[in-house]
PDB file of N, CA and C in Angstrom:
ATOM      1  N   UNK A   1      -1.189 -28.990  23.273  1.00  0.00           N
ATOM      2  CA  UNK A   1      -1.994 -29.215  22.089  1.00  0.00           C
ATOM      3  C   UNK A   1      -1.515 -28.325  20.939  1.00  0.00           C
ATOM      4  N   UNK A   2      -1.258 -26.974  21.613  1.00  0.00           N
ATOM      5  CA  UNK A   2      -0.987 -26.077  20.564  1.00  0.00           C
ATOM      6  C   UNK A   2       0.805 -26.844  19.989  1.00  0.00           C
ATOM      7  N   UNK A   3       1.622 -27.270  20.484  1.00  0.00           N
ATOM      8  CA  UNK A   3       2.814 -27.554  20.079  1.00  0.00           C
ATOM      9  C   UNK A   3       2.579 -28.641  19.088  1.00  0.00           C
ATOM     10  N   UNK A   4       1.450 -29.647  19.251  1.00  0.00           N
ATOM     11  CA  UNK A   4       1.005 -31.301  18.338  1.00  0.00           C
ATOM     12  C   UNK A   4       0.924 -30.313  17.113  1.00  0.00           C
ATOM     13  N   UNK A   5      -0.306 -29.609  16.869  1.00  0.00           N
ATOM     14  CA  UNK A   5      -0.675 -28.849  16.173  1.00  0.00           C
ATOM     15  C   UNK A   5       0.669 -28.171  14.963  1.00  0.00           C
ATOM     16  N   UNK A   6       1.304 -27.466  15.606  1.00  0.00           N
ATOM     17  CA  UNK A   6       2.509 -26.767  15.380  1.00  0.00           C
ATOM     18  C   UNK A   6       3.063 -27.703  14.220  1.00  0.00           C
ATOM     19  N   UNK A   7       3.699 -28.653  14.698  1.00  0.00           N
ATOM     20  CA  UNK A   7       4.359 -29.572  14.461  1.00  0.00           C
ATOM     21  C   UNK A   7       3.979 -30.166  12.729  1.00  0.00           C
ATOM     22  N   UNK A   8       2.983 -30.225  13.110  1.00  0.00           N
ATOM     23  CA  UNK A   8       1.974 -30.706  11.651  1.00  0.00           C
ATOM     24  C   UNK A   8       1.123 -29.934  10.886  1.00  0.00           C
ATOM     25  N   UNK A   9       1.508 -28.220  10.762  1.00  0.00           N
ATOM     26  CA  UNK A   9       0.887 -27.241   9.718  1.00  0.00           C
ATOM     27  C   UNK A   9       2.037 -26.184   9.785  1.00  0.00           C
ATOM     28  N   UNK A  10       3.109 -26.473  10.472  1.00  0.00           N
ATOM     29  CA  UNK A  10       4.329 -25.705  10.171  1.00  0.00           C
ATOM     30  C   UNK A  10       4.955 -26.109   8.662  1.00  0.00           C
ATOM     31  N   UNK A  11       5.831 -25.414   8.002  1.00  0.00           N
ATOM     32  CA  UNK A  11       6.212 -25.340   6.906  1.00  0.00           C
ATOM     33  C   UNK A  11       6.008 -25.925   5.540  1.00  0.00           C
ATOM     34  N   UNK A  12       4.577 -25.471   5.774  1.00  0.00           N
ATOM     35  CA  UNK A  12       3.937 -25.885   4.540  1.00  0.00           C
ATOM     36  C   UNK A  12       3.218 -27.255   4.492  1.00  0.00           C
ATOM     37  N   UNK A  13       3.249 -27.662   5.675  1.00  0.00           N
ATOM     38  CA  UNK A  13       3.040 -29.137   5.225  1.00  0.00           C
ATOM     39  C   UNK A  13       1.322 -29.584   5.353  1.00  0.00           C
ATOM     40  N   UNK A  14       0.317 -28.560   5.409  1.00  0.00           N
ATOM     41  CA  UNK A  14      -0.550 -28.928   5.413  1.00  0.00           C
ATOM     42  C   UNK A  14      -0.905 -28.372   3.961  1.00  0.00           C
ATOM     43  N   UNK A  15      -1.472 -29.068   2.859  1.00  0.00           N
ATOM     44  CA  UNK A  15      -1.932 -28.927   1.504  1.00  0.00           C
ATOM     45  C   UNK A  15      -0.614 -27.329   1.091  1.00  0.00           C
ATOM     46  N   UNK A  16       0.032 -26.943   1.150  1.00  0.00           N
ATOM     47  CA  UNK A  16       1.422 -26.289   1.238  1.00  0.00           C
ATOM     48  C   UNK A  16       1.108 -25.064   1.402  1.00  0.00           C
ATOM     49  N   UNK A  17       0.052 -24.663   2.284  1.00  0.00           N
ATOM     50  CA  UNK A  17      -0.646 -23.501   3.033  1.00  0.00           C
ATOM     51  C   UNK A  17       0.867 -22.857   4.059  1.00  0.00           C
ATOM     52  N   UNK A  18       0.705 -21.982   4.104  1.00  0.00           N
ATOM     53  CA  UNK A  18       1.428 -21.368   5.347  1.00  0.00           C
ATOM     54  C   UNK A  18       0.588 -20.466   6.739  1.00  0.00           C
ATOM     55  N   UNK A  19       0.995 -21.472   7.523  1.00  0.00           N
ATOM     56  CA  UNK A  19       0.537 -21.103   8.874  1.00  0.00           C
ATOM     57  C   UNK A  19       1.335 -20.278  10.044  1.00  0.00           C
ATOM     58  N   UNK A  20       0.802 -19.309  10.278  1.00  0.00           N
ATOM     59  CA  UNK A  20       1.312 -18.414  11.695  1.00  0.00           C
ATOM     60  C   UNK A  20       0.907 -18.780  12.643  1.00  0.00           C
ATOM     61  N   UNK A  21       1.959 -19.154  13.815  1.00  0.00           N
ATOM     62  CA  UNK A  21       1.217 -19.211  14.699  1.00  0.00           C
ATOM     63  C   UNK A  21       1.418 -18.314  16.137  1.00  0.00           C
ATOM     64  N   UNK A  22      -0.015 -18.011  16.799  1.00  0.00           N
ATOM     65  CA  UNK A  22       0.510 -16.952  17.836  1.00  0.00           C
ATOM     66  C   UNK A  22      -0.051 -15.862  16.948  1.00  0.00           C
ATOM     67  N   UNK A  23      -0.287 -15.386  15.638  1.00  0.00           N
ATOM     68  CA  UNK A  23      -0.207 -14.197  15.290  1.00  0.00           C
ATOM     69  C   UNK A  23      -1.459 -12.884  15.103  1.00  0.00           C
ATOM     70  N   UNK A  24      -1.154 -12.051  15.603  1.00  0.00           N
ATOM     71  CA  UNK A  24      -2.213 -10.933  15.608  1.00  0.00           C
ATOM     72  C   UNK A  24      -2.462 -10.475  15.032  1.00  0.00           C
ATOM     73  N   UNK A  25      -4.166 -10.345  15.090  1.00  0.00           N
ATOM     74  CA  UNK A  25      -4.848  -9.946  13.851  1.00  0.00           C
ATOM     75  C   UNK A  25      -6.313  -8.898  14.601  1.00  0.00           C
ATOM     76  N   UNK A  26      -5.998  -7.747  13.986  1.00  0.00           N
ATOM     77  CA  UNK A  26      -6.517  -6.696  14.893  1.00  0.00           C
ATOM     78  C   UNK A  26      -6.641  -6.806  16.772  1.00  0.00           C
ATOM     79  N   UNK A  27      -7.278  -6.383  17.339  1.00  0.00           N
ATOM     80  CA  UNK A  27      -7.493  -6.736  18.710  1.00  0.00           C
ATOM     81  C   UNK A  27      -7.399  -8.166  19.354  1.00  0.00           C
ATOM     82  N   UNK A  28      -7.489  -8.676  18.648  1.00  0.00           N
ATOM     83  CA  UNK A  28      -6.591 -10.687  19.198  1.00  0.00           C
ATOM     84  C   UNK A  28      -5.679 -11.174  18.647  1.00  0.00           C
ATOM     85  N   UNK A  29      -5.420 -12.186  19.013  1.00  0.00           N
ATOM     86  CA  UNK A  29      -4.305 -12.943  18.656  1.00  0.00           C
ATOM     87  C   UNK A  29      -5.274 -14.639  18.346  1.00  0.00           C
ATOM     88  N   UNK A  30      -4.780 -15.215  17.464  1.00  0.00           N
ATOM     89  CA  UNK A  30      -5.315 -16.334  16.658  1.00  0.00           C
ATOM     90  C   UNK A  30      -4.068 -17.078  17.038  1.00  0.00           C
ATOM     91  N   UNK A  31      -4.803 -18.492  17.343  1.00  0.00           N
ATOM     92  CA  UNK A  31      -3.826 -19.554  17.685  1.00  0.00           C
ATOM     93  C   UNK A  31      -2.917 -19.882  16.458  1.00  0.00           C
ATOM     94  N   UNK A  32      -3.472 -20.178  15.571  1.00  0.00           N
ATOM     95  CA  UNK A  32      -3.223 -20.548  14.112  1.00  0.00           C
ATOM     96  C   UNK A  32      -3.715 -19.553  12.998  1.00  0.00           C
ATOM     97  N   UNK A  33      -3.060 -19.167  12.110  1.00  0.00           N
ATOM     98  CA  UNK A  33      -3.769 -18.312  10.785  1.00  0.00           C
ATOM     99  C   UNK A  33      -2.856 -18.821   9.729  1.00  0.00           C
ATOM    100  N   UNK A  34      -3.954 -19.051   8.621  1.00  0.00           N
ATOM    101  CA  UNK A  34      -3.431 -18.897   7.115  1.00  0.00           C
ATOM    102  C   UNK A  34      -4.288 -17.818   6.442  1.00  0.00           C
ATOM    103  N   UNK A  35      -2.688 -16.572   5.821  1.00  0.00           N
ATOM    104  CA  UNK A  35      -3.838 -15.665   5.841  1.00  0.00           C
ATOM    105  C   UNK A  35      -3.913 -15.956   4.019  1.00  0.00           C
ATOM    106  N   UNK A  36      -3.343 -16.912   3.336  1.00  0.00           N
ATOM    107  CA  UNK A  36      -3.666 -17.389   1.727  1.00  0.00           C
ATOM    108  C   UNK A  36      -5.072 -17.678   1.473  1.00  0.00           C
ATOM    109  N   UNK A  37      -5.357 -18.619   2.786  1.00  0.00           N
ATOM    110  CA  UNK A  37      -6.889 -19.078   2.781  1.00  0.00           C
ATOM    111  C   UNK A  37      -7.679 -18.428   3.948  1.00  0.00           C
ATOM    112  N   UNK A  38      -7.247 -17.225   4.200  1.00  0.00           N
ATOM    113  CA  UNK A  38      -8.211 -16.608   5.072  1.00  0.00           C
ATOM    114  C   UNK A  38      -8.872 -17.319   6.364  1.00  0.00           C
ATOM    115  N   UNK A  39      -7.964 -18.587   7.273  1.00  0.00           N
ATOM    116  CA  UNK A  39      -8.300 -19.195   7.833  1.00  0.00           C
ATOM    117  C   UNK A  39      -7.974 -19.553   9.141  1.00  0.00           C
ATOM    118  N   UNK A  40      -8.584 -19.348  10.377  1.00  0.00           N
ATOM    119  CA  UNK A  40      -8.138 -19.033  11.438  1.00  0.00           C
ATOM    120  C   UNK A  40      -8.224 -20.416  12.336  1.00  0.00           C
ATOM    121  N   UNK A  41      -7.465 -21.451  12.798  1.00  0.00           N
ATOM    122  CA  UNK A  41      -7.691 -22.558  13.810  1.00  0.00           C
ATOM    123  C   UNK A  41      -7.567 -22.098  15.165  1.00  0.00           C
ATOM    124  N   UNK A  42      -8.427 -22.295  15.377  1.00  0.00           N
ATOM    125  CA  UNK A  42      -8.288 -21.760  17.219  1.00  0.00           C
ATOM    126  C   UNK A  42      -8.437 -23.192  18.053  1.00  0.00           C
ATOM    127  N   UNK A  43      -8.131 -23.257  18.969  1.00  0.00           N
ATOM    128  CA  UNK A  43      -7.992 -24.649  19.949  1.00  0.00           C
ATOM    129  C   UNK A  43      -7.859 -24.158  21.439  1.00  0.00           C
ATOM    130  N   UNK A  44      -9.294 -24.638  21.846  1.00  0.00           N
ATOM    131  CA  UNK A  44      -9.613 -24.366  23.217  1.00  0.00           C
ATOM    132  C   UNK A  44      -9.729 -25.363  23.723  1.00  0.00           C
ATOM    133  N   UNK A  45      -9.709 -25.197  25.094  1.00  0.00           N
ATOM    134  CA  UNK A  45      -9.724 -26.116  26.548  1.00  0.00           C
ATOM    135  C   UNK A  45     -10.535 -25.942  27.130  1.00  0.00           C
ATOM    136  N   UNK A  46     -10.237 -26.447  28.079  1.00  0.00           N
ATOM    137  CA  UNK A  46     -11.861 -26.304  29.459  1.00  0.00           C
ATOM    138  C   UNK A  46     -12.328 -24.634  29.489  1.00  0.00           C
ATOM    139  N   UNK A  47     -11.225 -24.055  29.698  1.00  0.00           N
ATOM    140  CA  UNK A  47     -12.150 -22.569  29.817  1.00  0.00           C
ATOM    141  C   UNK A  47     -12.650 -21.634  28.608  1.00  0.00           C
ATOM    142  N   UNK A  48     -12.367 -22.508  27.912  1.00  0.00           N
ATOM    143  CA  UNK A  48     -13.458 -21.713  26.940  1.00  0.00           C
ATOM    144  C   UNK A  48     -15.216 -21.941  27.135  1.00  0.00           C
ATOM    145  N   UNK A  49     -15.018 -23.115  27.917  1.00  0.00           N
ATOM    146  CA  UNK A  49     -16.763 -23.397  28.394  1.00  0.00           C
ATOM    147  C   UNK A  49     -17.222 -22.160  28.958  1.00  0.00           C
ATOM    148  N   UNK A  50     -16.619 -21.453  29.590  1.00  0.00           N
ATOM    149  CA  UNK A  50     -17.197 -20.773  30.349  1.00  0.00           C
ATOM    150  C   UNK A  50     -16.757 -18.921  30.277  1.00  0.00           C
ATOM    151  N   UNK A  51     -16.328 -18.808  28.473  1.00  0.00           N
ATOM    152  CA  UNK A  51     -16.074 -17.858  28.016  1.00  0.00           C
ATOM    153  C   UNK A  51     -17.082 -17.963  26.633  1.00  0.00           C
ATOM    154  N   UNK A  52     -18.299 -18.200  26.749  1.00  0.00           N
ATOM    155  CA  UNK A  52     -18.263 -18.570  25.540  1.00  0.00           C
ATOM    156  C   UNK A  52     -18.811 -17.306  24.666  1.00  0.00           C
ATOM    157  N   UNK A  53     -19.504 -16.173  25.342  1.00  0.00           N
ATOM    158  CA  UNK A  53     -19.608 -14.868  24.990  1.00  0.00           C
ATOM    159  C   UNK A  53     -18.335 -13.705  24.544  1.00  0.00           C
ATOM    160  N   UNK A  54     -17.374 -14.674  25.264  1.00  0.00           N
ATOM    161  CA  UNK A  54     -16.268 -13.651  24.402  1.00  0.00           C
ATOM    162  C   UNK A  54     -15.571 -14.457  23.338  1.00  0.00           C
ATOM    163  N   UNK A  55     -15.553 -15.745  23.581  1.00  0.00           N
ATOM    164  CA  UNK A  55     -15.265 -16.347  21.868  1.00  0.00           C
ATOM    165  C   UNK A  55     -16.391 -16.347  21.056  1.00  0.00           C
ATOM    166  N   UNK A  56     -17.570 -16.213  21.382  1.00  0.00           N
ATOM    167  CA  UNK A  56     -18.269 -15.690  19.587  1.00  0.00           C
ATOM    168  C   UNK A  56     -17.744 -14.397  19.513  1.00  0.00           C
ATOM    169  N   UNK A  57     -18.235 -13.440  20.386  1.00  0.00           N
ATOM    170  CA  UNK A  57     -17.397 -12.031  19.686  1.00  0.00           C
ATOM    171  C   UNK A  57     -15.942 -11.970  19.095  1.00  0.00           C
ATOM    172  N   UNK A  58     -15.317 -12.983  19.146  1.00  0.00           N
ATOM    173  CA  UNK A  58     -14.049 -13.187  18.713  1.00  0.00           C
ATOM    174  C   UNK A  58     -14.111 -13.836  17.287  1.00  0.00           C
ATOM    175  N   UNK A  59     -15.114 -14.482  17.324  1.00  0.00           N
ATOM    176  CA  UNK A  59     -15.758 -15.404  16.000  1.00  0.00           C
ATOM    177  C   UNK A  59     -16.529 -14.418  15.283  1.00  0.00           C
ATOM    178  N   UNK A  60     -17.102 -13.559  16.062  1.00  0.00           N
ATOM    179  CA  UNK A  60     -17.835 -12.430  14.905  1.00  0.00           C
ATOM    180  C   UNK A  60     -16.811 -11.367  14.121  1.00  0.00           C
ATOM    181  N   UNK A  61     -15.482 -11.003  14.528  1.00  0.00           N
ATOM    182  CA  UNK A  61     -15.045  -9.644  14.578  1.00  0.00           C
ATOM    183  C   UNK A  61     -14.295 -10.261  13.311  1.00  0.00           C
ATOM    184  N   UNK A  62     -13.425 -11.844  13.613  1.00  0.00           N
ATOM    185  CA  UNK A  62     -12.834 -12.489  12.812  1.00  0.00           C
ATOM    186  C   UNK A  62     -13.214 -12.698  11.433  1.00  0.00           C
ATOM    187  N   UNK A  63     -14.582 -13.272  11.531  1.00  0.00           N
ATOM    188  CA  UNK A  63     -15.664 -13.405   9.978  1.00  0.00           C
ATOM    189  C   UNK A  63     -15.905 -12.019   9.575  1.00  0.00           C
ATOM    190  N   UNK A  64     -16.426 -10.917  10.209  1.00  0.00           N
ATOM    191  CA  UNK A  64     -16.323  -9.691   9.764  1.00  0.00           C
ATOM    192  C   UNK A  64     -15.249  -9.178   8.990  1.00  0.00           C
ATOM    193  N   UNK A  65     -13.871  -9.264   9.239  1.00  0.00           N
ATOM    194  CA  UNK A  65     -12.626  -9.389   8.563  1.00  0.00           C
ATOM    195  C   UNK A  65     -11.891 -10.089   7.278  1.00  0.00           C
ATOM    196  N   UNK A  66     -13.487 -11.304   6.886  1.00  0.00           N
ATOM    197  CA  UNK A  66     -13.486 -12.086   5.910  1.00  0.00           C
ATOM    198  C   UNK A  66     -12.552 -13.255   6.214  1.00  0.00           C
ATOM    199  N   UNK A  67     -12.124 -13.781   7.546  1.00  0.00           N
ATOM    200  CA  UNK A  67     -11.796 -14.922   7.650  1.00  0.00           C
ATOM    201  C   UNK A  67     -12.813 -16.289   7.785  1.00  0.00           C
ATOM    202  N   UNK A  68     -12.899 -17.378   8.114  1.00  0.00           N
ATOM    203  CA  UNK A  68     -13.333 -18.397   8.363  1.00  0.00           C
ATOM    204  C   UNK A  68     -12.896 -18.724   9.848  1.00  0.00           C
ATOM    205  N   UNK A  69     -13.704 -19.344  10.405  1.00  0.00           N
ATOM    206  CA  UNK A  69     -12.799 -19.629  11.818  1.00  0.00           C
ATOM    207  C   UNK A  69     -13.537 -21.470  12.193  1.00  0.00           C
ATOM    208  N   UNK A  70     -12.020 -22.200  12.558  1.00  0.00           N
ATOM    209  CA  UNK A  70     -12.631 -23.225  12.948  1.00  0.00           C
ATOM    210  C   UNK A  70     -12.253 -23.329  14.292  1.00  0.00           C
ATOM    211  N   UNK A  71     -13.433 -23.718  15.025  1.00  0.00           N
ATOM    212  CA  UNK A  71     -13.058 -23.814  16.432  1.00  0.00           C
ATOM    213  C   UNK A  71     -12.913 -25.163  16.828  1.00  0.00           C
ATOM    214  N   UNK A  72     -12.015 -25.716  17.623  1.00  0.00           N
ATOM    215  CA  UNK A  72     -11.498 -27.212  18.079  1.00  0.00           C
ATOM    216  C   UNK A  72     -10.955 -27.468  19.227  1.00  0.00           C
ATOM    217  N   UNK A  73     -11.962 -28.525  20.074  1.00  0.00           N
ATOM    218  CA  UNK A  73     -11.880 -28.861  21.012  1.00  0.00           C
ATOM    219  C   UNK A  73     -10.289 -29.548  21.714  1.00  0.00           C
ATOM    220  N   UNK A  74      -9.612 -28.846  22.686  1.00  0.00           N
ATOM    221  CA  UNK A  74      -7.833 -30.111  22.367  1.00  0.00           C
ATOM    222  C   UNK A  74      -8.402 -31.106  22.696  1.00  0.00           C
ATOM    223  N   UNK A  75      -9.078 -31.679  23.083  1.00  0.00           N
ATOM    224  CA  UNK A  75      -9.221 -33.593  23.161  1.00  0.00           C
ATOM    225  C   UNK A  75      -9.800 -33.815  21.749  1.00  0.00           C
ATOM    226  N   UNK A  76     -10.700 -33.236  20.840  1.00  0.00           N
ATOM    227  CA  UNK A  76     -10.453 -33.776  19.725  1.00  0.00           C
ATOM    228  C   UNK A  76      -9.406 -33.469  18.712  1.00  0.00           C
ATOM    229  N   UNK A  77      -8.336 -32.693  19.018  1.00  0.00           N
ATOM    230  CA  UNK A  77      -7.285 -33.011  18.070  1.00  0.00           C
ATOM    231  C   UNK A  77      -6.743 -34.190  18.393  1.00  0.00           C
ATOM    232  N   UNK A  78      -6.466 -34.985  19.107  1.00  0.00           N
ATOM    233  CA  UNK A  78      -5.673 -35.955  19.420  1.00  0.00           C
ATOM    234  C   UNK A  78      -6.581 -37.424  19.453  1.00  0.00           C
ATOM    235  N   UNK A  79      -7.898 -37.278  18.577  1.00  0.00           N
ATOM    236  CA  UNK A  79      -8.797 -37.879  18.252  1.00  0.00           C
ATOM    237  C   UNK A  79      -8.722 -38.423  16.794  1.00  0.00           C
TER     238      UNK A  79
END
């Protein structure tokens, strides 16, 4: 999912934002970041069901930092 993804916000090609991906940002690592628009895509799978106390704290520390965070299911990217 993360490679679909890749593919289609790599070099500019989403509204001509630049996206990192993989890249760390204090104590985690963010699937996706644009840090122009302060904006973090994260894309989880089944086990995030059953993490879901450590991805809000991951969602809190992130917004604390003044990012945005969108969280996305991989079966609905390919939706």
């Amino acid at each position: 999912t993360e490679r679909y993804v890749w593919t289609r916000v790599r070099y500019r090609q989403l509204g001509g934002f630049r996206f990192r991906r993989q890249a760390p940002i204090g104590p985690y690592i963010a699937d996706f970041v644009c840090h122009e628009a302060k904006l973090i895509l994260e894309l989880d799978g089944g086990q995030h069901a059953e993490q879901v106390t450590h991805d809000a704290a991951r969602t809190e520390w992130f917004e604390a930092q003044g990012f945005r965070l969108l969280r996305v299911w991989n079966h609905q990217v390919f939706q």
